[in-house]
C-alpha atoms as a PDB file:
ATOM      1  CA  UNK A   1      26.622  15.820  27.826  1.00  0.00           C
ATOM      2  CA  UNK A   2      27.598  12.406  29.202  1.00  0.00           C
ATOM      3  CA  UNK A   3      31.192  12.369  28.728  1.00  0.00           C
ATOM      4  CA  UNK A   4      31.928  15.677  30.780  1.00  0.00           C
ATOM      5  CA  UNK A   5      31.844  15.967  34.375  1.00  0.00           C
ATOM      6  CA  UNK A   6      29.873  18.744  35.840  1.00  0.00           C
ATOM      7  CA  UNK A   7      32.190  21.664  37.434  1.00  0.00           C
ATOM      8  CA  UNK A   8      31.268  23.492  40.504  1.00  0.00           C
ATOM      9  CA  UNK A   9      31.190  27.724  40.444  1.00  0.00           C
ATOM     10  CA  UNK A  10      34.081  27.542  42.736  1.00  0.00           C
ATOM     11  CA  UNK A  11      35.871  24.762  40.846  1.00  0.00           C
ATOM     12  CA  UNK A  12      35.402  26.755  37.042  1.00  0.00           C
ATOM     13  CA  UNK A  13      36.293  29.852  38.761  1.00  0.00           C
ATOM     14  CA  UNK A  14      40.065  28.672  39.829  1.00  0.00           C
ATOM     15  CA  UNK A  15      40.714  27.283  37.056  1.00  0.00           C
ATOM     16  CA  UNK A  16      39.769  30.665  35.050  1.00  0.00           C
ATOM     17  CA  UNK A  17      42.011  32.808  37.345  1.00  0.00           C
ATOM     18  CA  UNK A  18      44.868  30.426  36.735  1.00  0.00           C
ATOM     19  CA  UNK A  19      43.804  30.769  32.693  1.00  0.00           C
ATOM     20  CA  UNK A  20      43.658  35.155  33.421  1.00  0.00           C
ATOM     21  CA  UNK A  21      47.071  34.618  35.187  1.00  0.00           C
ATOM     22  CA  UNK A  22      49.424  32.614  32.721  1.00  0.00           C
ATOM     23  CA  UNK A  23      48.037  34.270  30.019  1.00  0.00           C
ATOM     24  CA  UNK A  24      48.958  38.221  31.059  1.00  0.00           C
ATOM     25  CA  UNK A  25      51.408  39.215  28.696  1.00  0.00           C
ATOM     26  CA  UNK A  26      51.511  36.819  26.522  1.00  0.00           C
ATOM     27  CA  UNK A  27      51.211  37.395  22.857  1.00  0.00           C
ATOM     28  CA  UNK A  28      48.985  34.935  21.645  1.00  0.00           C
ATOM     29  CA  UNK A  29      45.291  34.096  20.891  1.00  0.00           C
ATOM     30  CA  UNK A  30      45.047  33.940  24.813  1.00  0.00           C
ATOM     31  CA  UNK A  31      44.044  37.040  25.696  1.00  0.00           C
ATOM     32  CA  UNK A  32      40.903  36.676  23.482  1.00  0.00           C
ATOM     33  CA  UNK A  33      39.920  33.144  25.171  1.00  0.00           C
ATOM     34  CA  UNK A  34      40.278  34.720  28.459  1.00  0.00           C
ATOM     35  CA  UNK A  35      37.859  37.521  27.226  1.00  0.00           C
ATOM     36  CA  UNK A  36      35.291  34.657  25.296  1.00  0.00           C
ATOM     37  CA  UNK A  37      35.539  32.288  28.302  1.00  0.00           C
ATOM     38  CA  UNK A  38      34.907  35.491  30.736  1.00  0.00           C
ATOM     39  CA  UNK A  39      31.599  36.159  28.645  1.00  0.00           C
ATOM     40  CA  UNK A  40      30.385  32.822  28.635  1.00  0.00           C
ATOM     41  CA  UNK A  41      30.506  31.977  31.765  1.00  0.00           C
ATOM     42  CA  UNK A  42      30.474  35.248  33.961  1.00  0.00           C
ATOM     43  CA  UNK A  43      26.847  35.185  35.120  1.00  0.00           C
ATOM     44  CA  UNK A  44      28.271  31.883  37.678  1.00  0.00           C
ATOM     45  CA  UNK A  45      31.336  34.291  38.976  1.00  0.00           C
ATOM     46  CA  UNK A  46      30.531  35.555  41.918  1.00  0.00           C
ATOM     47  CA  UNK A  47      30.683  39.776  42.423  1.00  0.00           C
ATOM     48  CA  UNK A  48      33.859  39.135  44.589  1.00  0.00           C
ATOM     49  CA  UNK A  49      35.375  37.202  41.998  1.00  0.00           C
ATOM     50  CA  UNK A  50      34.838  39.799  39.206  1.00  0.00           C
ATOM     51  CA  UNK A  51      36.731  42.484  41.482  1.00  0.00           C
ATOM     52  CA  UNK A  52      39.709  40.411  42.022  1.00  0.00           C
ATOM     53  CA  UNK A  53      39.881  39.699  38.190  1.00  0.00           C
ATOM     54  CA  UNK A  54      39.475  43.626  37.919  1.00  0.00           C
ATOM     55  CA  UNK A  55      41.976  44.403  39.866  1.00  0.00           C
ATOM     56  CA  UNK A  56      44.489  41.782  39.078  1.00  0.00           C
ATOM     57  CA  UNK A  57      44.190  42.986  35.287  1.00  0.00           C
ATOM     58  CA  UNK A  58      44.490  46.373  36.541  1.00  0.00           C
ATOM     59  CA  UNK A  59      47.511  45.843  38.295  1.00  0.00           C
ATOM     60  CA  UNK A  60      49.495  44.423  35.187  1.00  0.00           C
ATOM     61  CA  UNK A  61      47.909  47.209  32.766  1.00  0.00           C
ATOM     62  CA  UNK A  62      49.385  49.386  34.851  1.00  0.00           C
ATOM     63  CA  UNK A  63      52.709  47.701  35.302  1.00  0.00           C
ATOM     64  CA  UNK A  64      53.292  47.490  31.519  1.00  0.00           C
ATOM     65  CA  UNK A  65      52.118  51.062  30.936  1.00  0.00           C
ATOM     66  CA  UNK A  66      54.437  52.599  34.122  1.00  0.00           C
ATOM     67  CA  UNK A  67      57.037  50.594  31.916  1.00  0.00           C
ATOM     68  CA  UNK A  68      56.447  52.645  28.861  1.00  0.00           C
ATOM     69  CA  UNK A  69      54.452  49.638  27.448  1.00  0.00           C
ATOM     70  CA  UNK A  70      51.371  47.416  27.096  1.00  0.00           C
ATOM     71  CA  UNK A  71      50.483  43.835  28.121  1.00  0.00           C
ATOM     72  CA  UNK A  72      51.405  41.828  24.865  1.00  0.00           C
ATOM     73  CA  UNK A  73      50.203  43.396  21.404  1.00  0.00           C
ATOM     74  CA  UNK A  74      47.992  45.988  21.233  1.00  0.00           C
ATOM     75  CA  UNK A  75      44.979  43.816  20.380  1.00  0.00           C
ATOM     76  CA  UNK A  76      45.885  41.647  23.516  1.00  0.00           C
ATOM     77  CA  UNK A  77      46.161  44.858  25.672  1.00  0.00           C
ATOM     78  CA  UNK A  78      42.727  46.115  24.297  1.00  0.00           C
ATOM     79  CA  UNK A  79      41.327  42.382  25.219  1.00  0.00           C
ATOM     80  CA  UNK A  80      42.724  42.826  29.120  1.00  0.00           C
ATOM     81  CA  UNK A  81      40.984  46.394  28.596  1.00  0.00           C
ATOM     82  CA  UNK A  82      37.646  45.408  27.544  1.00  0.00           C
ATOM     83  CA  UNK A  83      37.864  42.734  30.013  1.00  0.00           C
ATOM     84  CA  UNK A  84      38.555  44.462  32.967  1.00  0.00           C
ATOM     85  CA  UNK A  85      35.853  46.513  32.213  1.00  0.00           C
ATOM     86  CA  UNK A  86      33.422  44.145  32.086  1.00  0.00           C
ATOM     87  CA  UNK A  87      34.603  42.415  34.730  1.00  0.00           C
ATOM     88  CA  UNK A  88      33.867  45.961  36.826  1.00  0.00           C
ATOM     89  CA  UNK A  89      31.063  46.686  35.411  1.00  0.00           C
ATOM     90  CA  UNK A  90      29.594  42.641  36.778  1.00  0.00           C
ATOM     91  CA  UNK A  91      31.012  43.468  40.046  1.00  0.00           C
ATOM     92  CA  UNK A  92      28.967  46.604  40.543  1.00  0.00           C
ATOM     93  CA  UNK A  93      25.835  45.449  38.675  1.00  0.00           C
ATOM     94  CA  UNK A  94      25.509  42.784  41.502  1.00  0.00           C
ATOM     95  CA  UNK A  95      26.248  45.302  44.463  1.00  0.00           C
END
């Protein structure tokens, strides 16, 4: 309310990708903020945006899978999963 500045589309959107990107593979509670924050906020990421989140998830899912494995636990793998998808599924919606 008075305390926070406002942040801009473009501004909230770097600082999300930066979020998506530190927190691949990691094993943590991160995955699932990346996935909460993704769903609160989505409807200001533009369609471009979604792709690129798409298909920078994509990429490491299938990195860790070509390597016999998954990207963190299987719950944070699922996360990057259900993410992606939704993140595909915004992209198109707005085409």
């Amino acid at each position: 309310r008075g305390l926070m500045p406002r942040v801009d589309a473009e501004d909230l959107w770097t600082m999300y990708l930066c979020m998506v990107r530190y927190s691949m593979g990691r094993m943590t509670y991160m995955p699932g903020e990346c996935e909460r924050l993704y769903r609160l906020h989505r409807r200001k990421f533009k369609p471009v945006w979604c792709r690129q989140l798409a298909n920078e998830i994509d990429a490491e899912l299938r990195f860790a899978e070509a390597r016999g494995g998954m990207l963190g636990h299987k719950c944070d793998h699922d996360a990057w999963l259900r993410l992606r998808d939704q993140a595909i599924s915004d992209a198109q919606r707005a085409e």
